[in-house]
N, C-alpha and C. Protein backbone atom coordinates (compact mmCIF):
# COMPACT_ATOMS: atom_id res chain seq x y z
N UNK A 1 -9.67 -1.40 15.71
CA UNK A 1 -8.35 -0.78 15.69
C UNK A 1 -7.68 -0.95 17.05
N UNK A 2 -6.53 -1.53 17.16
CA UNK A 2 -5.42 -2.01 18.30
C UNK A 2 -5.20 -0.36 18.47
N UNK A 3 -4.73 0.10 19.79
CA UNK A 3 -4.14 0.83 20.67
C UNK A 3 -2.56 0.66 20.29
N UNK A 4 -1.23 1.36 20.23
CA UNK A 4 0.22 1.28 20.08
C UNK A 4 0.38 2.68 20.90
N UNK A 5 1.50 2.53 21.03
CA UNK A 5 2.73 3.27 21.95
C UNK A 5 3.85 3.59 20.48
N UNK A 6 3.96 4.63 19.94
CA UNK A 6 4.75 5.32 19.23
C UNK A 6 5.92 6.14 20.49
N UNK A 7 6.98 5.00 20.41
CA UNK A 7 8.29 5.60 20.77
C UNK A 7 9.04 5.85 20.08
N UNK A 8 10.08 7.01 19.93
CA UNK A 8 11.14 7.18 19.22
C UNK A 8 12.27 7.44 20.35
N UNK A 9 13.18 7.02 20.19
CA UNK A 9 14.09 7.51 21.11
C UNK A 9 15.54 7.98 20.49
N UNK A 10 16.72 8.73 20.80
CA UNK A 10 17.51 9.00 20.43
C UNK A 10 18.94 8.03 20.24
N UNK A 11 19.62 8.12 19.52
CA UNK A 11 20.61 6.66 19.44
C UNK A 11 21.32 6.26 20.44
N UNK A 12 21.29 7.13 21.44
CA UNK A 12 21.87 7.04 22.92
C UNK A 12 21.40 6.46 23.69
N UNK A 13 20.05 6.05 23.39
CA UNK A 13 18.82 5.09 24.31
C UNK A 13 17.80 6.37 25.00
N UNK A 14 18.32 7.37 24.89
CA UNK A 14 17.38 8.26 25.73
C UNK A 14 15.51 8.52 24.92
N UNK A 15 14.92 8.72 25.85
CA UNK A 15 13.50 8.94 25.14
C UNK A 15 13.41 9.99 24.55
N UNK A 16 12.64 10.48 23.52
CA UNK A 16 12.40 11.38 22.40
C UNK A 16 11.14 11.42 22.36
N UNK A 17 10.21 11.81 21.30
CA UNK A 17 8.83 12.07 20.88
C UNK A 17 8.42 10.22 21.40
N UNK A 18 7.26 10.57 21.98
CA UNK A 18 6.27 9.15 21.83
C UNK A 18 5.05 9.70 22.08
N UNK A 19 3.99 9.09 21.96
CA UNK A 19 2.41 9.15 21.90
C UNK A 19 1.99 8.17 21.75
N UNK A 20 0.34 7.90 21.72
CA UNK A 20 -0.15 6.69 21.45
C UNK A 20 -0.81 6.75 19.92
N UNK A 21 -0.94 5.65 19.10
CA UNK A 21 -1.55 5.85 18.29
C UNK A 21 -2.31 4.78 18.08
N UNK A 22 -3.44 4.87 16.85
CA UNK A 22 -4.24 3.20 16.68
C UNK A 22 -3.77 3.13 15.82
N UNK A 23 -3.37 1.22 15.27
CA UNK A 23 -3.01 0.94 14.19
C UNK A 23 -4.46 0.75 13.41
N UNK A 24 -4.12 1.29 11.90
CA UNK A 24 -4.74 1.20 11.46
C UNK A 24 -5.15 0.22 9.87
N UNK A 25 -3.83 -0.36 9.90
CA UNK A 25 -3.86 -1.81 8.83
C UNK A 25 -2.43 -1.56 8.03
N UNK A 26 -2.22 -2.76 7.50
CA UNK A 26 -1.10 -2.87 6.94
C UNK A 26 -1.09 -3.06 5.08
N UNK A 27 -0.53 -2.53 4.33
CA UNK A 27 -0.68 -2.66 3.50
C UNK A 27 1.16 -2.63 2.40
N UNK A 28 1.09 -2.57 1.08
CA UNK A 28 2.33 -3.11 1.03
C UNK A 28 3.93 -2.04 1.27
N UNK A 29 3.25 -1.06 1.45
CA UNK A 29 3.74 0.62 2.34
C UNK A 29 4.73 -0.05 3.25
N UNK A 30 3.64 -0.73 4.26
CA UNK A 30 4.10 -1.20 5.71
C UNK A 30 2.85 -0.87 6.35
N UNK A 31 3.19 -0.40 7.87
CA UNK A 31 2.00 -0.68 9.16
C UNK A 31 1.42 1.14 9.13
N UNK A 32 0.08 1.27 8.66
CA UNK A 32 -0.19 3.05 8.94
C UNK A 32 -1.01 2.94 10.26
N UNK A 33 -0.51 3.89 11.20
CA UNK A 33 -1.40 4.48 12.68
C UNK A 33 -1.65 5.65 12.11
N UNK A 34 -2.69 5.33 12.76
CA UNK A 34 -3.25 7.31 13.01
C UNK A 34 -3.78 8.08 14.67
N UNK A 35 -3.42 9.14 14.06
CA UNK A 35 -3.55 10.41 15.19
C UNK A 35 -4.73 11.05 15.15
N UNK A 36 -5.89 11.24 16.06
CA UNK A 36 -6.77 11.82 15.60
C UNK A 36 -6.54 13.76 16.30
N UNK A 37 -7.14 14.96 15.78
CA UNK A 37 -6.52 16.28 16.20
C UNK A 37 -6.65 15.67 17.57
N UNK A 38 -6.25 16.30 18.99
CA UNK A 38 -6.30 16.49 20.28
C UNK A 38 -5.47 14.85 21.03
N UNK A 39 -4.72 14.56 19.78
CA UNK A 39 -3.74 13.68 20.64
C UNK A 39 -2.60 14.14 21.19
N UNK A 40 -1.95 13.72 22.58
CA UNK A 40 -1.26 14.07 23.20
C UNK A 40 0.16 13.37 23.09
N UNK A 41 1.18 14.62 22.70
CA UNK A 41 2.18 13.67 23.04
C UNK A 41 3.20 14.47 23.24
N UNK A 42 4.28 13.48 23.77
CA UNK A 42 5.77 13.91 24.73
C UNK A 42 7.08 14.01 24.49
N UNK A 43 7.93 14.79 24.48
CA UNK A 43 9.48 14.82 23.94
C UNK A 43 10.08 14.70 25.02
N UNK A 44 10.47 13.70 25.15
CA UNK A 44 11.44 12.92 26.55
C UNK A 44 10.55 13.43 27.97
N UNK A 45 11.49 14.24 28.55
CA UNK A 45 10.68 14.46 30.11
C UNK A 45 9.99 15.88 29.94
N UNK A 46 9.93 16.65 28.64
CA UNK A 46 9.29 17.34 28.44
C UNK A 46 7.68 17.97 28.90
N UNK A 47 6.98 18.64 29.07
CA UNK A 47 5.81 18.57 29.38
C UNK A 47 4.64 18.03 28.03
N UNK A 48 3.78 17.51 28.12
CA UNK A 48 3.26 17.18 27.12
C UNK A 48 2.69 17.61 26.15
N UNK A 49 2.54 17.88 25.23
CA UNK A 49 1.92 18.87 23.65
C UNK A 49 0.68 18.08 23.23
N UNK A 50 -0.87 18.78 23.01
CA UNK A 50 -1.68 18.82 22.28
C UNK A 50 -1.55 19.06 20.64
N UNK A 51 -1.83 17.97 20.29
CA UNK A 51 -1.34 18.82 18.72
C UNK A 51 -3.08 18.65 18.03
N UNK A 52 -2.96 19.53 17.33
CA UNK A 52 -4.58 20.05 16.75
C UNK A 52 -4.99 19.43 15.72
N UNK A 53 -3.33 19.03 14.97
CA UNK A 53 -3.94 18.51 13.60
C UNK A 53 -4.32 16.88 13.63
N UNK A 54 -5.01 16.20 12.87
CA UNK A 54 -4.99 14.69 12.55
C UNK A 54 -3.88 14.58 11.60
N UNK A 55 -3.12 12.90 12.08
CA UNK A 55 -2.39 12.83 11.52
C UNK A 55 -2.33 11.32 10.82
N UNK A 56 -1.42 10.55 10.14
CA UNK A 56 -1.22 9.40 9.91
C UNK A 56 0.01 9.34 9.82
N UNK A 57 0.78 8.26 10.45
CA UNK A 57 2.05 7.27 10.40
C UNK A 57 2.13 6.36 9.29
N UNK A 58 3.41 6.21 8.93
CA UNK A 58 3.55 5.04 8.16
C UNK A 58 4.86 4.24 8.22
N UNK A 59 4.85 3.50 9.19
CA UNK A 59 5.99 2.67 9.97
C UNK A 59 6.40 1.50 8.63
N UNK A 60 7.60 1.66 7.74
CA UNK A 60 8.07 0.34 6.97
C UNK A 60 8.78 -0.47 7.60
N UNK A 61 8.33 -2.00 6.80
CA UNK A 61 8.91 -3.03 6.99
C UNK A 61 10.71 -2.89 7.35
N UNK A 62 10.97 -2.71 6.33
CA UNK A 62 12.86 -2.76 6.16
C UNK A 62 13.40 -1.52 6.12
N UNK A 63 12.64 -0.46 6.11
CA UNK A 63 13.64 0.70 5.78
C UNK A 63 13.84 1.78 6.45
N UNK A 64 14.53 2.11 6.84
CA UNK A 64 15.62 3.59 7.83
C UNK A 64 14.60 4.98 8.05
N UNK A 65 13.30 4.67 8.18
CA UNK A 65 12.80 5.84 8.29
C UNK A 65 11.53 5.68 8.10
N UNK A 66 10.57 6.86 8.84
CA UNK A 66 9.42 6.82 9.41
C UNK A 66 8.74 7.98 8.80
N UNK A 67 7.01 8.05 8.67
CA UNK A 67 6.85 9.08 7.71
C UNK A 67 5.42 9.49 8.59
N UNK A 68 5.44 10.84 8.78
CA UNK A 68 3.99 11.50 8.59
C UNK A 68 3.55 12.45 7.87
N UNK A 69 1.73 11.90 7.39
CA UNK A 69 1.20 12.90 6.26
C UNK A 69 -0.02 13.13 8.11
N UNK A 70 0.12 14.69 7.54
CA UNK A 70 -0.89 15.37 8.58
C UNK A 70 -1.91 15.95 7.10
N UNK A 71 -2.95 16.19 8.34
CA UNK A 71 -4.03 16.77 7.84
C UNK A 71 -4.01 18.12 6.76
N UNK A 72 -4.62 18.66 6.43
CA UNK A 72 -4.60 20.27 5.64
C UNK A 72 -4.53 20.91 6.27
N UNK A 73 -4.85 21.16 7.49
CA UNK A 73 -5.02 22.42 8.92
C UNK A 73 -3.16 22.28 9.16
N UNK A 74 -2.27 21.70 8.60
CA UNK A 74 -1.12 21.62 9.35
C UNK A 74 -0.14 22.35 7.62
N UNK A 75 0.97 23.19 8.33
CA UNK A 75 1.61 23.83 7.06
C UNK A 75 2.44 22.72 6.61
N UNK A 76 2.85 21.94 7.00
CA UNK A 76 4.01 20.64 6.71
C UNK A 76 2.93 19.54 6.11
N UNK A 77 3.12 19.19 5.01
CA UNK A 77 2.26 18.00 4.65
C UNK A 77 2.88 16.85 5.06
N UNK A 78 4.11 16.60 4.66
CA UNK A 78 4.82 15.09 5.09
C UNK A 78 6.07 15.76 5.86
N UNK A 79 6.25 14.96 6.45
CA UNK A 79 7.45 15.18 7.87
C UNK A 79 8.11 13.68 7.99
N UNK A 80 9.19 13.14 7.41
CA UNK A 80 9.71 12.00 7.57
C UNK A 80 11.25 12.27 8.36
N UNK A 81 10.76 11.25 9.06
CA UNK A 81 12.30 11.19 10.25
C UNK A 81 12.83 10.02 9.96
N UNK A 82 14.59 10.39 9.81
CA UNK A 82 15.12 9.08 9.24
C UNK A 82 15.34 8.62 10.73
N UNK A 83 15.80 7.14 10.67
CA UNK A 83 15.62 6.38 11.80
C UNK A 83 15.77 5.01 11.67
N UNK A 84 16.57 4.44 12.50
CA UNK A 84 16.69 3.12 12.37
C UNK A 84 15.37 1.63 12.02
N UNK A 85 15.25 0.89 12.07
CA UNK A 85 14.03 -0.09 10.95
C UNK A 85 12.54 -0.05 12.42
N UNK A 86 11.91 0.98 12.05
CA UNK A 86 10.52 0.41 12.99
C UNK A 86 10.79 -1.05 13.13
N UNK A 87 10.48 -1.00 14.30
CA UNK A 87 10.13 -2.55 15.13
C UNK A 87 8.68 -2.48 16.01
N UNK A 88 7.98 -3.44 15.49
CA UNK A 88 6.71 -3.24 16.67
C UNK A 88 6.42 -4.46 17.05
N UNK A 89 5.99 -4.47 18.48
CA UNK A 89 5.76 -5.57 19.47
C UNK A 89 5.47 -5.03 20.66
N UNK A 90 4.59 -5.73 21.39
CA UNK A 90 4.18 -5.70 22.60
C UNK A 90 3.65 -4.62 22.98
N UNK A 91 2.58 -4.03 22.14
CA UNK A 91 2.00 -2.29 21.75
C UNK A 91 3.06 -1.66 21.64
N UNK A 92 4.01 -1.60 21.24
CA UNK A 92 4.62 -0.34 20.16
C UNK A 92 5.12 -0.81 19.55
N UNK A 93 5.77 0.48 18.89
CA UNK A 93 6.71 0.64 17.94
C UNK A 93 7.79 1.70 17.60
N UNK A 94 9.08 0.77 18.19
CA UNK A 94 10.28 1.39 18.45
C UNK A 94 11.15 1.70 17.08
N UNK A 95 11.62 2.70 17.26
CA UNK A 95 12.84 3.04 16.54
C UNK A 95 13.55 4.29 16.96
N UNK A 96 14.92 4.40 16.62
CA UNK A 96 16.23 5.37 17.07
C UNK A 96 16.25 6.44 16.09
N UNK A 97 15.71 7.47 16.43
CA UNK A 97 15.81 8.67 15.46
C UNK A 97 17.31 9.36 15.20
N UNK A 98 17.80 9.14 13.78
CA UNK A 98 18.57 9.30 13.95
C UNK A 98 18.77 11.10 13.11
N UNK A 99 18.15 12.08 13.47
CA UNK A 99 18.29 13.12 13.30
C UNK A 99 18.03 13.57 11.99
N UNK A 100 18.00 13.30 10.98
CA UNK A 100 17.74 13.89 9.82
C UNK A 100 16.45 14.09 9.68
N UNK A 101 15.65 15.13 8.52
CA UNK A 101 14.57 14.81 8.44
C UNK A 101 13.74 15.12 7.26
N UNK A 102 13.00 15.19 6.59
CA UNK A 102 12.34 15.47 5.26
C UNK A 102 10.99 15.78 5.38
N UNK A 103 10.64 16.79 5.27
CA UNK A 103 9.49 17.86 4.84
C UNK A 103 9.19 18.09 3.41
N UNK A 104 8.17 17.75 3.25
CA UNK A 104 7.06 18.46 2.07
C UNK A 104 6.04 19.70 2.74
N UNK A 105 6.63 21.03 2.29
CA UNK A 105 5.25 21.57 2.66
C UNK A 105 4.37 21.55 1.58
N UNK A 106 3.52 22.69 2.51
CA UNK A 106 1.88 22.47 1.40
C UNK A 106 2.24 23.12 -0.08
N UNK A 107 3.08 23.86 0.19
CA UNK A 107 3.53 24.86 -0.76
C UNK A 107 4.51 24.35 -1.79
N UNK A 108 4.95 23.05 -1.44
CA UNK A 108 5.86 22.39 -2.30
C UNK A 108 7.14 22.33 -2.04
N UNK A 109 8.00 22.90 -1.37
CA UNK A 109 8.87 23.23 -0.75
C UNK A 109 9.07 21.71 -0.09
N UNK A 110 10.83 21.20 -0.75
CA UNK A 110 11.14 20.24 0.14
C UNK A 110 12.79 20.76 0.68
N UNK A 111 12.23 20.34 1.80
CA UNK A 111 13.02 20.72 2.83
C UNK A 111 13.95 19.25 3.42
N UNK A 112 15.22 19.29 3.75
CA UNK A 112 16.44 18.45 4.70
C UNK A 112 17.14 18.72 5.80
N UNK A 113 16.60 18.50 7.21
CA UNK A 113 16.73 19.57 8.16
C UNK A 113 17.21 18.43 9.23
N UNK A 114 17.92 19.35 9.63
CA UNK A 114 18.90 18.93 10.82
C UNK A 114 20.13 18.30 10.65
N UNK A 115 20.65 18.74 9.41
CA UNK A 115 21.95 18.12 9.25
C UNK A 115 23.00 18.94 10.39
N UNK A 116 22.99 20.05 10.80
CA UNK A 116 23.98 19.91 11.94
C UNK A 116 23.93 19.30 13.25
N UNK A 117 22.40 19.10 13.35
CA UNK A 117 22.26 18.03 14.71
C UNK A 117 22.44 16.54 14.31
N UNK A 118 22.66 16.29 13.12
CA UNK A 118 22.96 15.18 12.84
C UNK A 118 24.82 14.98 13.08
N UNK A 119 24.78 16.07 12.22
CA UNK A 119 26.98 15.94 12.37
C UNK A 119 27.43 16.17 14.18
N UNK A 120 26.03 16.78 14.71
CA UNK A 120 27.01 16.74 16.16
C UNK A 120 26.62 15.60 16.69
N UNK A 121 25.27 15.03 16.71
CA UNK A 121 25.13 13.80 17.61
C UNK A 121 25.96 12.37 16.92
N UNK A 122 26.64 12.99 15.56
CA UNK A 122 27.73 11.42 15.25
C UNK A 122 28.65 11.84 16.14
N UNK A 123 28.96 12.65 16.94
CA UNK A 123 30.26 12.52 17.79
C UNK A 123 29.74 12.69 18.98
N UNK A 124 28.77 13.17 19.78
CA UNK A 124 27.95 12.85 20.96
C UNK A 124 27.61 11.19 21.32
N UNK A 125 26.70 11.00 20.50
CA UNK A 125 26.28 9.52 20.61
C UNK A 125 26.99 8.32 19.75
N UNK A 126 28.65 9.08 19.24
CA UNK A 126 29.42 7.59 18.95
C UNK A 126 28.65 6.99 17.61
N UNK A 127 27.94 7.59 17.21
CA UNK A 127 27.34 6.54 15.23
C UNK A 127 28.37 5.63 14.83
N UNK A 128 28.15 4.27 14.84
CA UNK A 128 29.08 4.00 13.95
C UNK A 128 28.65 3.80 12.53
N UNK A 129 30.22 4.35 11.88
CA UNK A 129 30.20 4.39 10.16
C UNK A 129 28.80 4.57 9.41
N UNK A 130 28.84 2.51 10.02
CA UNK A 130 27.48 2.49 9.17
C UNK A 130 26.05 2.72 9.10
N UNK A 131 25.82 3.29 10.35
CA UNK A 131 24.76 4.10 10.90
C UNK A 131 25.16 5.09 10.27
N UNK A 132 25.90 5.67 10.19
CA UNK A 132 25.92 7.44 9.17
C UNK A 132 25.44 6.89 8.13
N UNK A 133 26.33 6.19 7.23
CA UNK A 133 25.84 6.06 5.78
C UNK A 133 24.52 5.55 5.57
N UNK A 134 24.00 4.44 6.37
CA UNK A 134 22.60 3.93 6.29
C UNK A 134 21.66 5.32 6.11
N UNK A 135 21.68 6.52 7.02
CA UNK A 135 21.24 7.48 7.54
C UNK A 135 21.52 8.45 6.41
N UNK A 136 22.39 8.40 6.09
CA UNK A 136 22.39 9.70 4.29
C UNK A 136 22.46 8.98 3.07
N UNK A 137 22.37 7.78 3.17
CA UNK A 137 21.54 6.88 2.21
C UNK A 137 19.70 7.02 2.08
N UNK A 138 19.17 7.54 3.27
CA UNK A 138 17.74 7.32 3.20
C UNK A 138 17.04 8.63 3.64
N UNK A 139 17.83 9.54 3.74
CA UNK A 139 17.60 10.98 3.64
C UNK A 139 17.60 11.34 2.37
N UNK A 140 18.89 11.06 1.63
CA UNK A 140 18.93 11.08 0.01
C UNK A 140 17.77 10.72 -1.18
N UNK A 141 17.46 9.13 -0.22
CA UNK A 141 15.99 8.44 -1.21
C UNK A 141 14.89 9.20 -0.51
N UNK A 142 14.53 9.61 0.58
CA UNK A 142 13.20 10.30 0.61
C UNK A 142 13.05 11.95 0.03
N UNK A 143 14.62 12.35 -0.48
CA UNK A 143 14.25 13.61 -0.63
C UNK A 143 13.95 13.38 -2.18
N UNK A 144 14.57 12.30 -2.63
CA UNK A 144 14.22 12.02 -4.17
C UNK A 144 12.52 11.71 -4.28
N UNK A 145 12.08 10.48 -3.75
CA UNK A 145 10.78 10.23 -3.39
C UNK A 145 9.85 11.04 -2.87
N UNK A 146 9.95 11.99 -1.92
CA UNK A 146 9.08 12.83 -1.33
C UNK A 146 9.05 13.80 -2.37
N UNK A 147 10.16 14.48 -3.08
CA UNK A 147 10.20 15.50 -3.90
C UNK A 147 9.28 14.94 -5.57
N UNK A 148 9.73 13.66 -5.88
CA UNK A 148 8.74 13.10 -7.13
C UNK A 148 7.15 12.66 -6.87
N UNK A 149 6.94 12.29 -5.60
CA UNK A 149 5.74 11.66 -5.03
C UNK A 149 5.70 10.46 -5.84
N UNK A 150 6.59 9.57 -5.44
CA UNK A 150 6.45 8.09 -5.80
C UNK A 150 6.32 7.27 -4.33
N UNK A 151 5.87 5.98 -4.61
CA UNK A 151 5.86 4.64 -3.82
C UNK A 151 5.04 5.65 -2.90
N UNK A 152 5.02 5.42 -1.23
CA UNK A 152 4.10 5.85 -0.71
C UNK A 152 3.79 7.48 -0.48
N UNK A 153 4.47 7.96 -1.09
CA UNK A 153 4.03 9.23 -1.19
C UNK A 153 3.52 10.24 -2.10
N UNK A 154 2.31 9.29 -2.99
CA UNK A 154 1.78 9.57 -3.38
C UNK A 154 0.85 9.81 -3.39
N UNK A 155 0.15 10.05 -2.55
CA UNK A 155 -1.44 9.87 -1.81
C UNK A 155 -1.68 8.60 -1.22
N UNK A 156 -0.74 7.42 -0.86
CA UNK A 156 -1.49 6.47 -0.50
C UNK A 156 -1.35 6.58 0.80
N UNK A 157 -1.79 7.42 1.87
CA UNK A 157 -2.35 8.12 2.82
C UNK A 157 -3.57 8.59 3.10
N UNK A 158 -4.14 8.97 2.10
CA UNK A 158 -5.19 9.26 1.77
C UNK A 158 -6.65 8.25 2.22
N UNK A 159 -6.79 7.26 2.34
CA UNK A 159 -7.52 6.67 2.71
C UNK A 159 -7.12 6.22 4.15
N UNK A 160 -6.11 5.69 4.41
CA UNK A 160 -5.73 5.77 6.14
C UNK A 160 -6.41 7.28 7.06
N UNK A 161 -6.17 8.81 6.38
CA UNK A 161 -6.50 9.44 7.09
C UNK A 161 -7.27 9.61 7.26
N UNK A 162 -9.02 9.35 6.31
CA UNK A 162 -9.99 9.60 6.18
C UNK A 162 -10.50 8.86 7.58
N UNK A 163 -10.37 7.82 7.40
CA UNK A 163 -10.45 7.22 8.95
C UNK A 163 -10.47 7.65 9.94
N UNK A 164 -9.43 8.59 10.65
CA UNK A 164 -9.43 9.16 11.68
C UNK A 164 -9.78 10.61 11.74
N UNK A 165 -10.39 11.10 10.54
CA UNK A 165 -10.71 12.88 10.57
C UNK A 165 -12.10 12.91 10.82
């Protein structure tokens, strides 16, 4: 398993959440890393966070957004941040969070959060057009998808995480 640099940064260029993660293979999803509990990671110049749970990534090929299934010890099962197309090279993997976000909890409960930090950073950080619509185009399909558990969110996580728990 390769070593990566999980950056996200904000559409302004500024840094956001990053950590390291291992990739852990590619399959027709796209690229899954995983987190094992006691990885460390950072929100811009923030001080750094321990997080307890194990987790797994699932970075796609072509599409506007990024997904994590955490462990059972965590109340959020899937946490997807919409975001401009993962790109990875040269140990990481970049993409521009562009504020929206989609939660499954354990409890079933799907959640669409941060739509007012989304409506303020389109006039902070300048979005154009089609960055909005790309962006509530794929908030829309994961709340449909996350809420039915189709394509990868259906358990095909499930064997990526076993790996790292």
């Amino acid at each position: 398993m390769s070593e990566v640099k999980v950056i996200y940064r904000k559409y302004g260029g500024s840094l956001h959440w990053n950590h390291p993660a291992r990739v852990l293979g590619e399959d027709e999803h796209g690229v899954w890393a995983g987190c094992p509990a006691g990885t460390v990671g950072q929100r811009g110049s923030e001080p750094p966070v321990v997080w307890g749970n194990a987790f797994v990534m699932l970075f796609p090929r072509h599409a506007w957004w990024t997904a994590t299934f955490n462990d059972g010890s965590n109340r959020c099962a899937i946490y997807c941040d919409v975001t401009t197309v993962p790109v990875r090279g040269d140990g990481r993997i970049t993409m521009a969070d562009l504020d929206l976000d989609v939660l499954r909890m354990r409890d079933g409960r799907l959640i669409l959060d941060d739509e007012d930090e989304f409506a303020e950073h389109q006039v902070r950080y300048a979005y154009p057009e089609e960055i909005i619509r790309q962006a509530e185009r794929s908030a829309a399909w994961l709340m449909e998808a996350v809420g039915a558990r189709t394509g990868p969110f259906n358990g095909a996580h499930h064997p990526w995480l076993s790996v790292i728990l």
